[in-house]
C-alpha atoms as a PDB file:
ATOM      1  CA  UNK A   1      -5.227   1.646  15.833  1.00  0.00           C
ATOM      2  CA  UNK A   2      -6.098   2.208  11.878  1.00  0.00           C
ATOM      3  CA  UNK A   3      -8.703   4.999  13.279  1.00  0.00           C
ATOM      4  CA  UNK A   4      -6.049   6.826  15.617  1.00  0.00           C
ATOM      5  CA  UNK A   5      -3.763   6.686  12.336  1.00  0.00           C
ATOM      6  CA  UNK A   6      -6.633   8.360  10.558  1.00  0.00           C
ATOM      7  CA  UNK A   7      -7.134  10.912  12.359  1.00  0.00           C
ATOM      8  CA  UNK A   8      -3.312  11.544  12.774  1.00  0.00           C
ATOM      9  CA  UNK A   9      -2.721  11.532   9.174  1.00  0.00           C
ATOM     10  CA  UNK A  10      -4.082  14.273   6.856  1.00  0.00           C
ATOM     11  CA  UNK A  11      -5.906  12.889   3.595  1.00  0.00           C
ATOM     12  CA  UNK A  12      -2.801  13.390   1.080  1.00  0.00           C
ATOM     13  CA  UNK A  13      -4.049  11.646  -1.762  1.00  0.00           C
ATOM     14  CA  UNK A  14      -6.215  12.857  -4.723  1.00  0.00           C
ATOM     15  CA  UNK A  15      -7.776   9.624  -5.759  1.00  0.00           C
ATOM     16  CA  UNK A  16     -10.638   7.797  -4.131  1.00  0.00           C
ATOM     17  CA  UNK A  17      -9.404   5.499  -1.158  1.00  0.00           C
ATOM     18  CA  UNK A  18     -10.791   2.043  -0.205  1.00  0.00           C
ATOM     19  CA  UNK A  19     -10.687   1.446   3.872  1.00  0.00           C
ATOM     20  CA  UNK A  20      -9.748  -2.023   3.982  1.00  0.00           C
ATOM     21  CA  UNK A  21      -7.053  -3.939   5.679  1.00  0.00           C
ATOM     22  CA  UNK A  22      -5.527  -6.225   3.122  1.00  0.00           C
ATOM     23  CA  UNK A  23      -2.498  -8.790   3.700  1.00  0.00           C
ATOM     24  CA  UNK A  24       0.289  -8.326   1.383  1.00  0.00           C
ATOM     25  CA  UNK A  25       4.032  -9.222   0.730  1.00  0.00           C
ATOM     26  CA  UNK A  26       6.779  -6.784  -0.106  1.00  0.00           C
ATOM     27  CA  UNK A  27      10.351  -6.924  -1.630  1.00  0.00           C
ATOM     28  CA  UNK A  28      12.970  -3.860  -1.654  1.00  0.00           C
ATOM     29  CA  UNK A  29      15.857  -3.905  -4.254  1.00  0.00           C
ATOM     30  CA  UNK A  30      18.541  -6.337  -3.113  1.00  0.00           C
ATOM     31  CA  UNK A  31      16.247  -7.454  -0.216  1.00  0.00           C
ATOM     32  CA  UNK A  32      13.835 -10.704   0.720  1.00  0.00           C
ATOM     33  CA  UNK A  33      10.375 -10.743   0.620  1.00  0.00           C
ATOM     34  CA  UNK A  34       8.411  -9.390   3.937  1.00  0.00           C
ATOM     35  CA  UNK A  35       4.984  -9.837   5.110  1.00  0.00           C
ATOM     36  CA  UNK A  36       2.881  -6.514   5.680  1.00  0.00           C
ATOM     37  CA  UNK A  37      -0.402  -4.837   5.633  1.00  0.00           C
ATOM     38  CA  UNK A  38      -2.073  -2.496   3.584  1.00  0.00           C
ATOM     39  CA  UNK A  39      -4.617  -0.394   5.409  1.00  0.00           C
ATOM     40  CA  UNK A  40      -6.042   1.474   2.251  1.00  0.00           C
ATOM     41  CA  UNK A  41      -5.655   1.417  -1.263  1.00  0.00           C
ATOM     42  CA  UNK A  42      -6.234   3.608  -4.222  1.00  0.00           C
ATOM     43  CA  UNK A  43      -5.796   3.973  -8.557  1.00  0.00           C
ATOM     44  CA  UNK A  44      -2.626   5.821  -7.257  1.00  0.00           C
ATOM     45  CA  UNK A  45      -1.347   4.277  -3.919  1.00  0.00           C
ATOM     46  CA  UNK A  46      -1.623   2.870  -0.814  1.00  0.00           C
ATOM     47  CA  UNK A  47      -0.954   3.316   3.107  1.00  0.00           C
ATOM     48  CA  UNK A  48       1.322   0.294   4.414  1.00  0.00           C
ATOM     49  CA  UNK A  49       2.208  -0.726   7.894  1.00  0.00           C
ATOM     50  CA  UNK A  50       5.728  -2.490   6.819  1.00  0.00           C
ATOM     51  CA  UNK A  51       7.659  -4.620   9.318  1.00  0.00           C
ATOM     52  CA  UNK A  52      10.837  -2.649   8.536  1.00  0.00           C
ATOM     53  CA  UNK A  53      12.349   0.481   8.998  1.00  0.00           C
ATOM     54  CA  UNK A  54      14.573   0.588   5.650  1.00  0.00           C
ATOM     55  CA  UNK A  55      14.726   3.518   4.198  1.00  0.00           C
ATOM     56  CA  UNK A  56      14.548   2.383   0.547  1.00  0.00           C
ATOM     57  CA  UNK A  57      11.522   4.429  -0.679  1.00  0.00           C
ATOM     58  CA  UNK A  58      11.064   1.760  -3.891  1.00  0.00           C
ATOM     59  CA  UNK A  59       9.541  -1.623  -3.441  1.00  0.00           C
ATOM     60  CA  UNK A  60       7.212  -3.666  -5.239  1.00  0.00           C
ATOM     61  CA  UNK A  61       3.856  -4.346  -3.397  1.00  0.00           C
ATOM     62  CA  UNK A  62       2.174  -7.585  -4.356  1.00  0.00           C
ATOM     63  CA  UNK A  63      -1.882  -7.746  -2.426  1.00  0.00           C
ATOM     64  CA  UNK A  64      -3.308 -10.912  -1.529  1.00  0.00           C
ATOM     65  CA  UNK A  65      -1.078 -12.936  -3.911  1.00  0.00           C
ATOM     66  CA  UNK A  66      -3.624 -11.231  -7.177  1.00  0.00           C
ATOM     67  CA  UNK A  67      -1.671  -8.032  -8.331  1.00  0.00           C
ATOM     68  CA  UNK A  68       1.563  -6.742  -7.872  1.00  0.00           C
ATOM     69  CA  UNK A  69       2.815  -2.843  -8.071  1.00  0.00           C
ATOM     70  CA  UNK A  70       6.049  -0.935  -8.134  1.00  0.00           C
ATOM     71  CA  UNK A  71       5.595   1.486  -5.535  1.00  0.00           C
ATOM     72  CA  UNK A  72       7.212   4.901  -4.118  1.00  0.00           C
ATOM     73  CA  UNK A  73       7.354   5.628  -0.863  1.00  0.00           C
ATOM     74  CA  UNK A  74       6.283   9.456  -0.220  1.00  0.00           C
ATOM     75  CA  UNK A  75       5.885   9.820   3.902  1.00  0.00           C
ATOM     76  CA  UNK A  76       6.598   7.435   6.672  1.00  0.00           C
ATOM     77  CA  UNK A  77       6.051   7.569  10.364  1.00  0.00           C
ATOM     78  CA  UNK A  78       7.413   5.126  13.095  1.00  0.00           C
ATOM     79  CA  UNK A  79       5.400   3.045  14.780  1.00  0.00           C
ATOM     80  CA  UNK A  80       6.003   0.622  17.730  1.00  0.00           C
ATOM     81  CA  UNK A  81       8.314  -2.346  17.336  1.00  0.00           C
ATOM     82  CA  UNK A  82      10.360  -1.659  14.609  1.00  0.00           C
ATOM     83  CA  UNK A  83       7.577  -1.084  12.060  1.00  0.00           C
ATOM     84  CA  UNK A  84       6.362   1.565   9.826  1.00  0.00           C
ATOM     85  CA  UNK A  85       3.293   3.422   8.713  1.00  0.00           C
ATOM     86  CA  UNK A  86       4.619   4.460   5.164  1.00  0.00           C
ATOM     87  CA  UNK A  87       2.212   6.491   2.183  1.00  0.00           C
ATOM     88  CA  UNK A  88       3.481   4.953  -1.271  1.00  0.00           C
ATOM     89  CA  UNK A  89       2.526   6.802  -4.859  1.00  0.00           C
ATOM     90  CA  UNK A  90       2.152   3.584  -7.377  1.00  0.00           C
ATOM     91  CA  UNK A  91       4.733   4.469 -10.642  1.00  0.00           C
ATOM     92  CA  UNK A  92       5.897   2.665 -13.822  1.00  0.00           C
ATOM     93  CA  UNK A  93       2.113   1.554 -14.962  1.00  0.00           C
ATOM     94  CA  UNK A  94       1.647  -0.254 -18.238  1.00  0.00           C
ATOM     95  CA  UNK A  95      -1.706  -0.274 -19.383  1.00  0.00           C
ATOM     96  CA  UNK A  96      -2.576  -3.670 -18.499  1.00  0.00           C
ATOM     97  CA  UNK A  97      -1.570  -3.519 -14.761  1.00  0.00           C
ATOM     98  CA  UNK A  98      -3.889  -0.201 -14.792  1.00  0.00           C
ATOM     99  CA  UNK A  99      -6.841  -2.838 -15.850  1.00  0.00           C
ATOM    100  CA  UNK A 100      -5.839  -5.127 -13.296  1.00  0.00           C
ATOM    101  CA  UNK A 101      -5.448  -2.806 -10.448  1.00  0.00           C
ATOM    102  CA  UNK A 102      -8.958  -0.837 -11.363  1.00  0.00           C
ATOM    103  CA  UNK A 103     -10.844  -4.383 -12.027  1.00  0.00           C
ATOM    104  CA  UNK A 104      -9.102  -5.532  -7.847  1.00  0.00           C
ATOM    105  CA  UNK A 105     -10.412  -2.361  -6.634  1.00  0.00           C
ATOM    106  CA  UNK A 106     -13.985  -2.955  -7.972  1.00  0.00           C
ATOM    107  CA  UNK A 107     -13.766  -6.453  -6.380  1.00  0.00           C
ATOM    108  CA  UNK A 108     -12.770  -4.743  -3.114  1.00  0.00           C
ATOM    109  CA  UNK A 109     -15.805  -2.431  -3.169  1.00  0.00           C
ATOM    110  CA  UNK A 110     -17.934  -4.976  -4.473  1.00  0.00           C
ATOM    111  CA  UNK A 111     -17.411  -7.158  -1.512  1.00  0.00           C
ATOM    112  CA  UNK A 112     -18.045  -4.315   0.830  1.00  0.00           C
ATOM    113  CA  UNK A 113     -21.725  -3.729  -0.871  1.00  0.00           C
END
């Protein structure tokens, strides 16, 4: 599936992207937290398969319980099932969540090695 996606999908992100499918957990404004998936990950966003079809395009992203984001959603596409393949632009940084987020992606790749 992720390599059909791939190859559907044009690269639309500047930064450096990390393949890897990582569990995470999801909450829209004035909604409950959901389970999802990321299926890449970047310094400045992600690609999500979401179990809902909201159209909300902010949420906050929280992967594998060690670092949470406020994310943007900038493209989605349908999938089967009620789900969605959604692109998301990470905003409202502080410098400390920048740390955090570029010391989990150096995990990330360091497992990989």
């Amino acid at each position: 599936m992720e390599e059909n996606l791939e190859n559907e999908l044009s690269n639309r992100r500047g930064a450096p992207r990390l393949s890897r499918t990582l569990d995470i957990r999801y909450v829209r404004q004035g909604g409950g937290i959901q389970a999802g998936q990321a299926v890449n990950i970047s310094q400045s966003g992600a690609r999500l398969i979401l179990d809902d079809a909201a159209e909300n395009a902010e949420l906050t992203v929280e992967f594998e319980g060690k670092i949470a984001v406020l994310a943007r959603t900038v493209w989605r596409q349908p999938l089967s099932g009620g789900r969605q393949i959604v692109g998301v632009v990470f905003e409202g940084f502080h410098w400390g969540q920048k740390v955090a987020l570029d010391n989990y992606l150096f995990q990330l790749e360091s497992q990989a090695a």
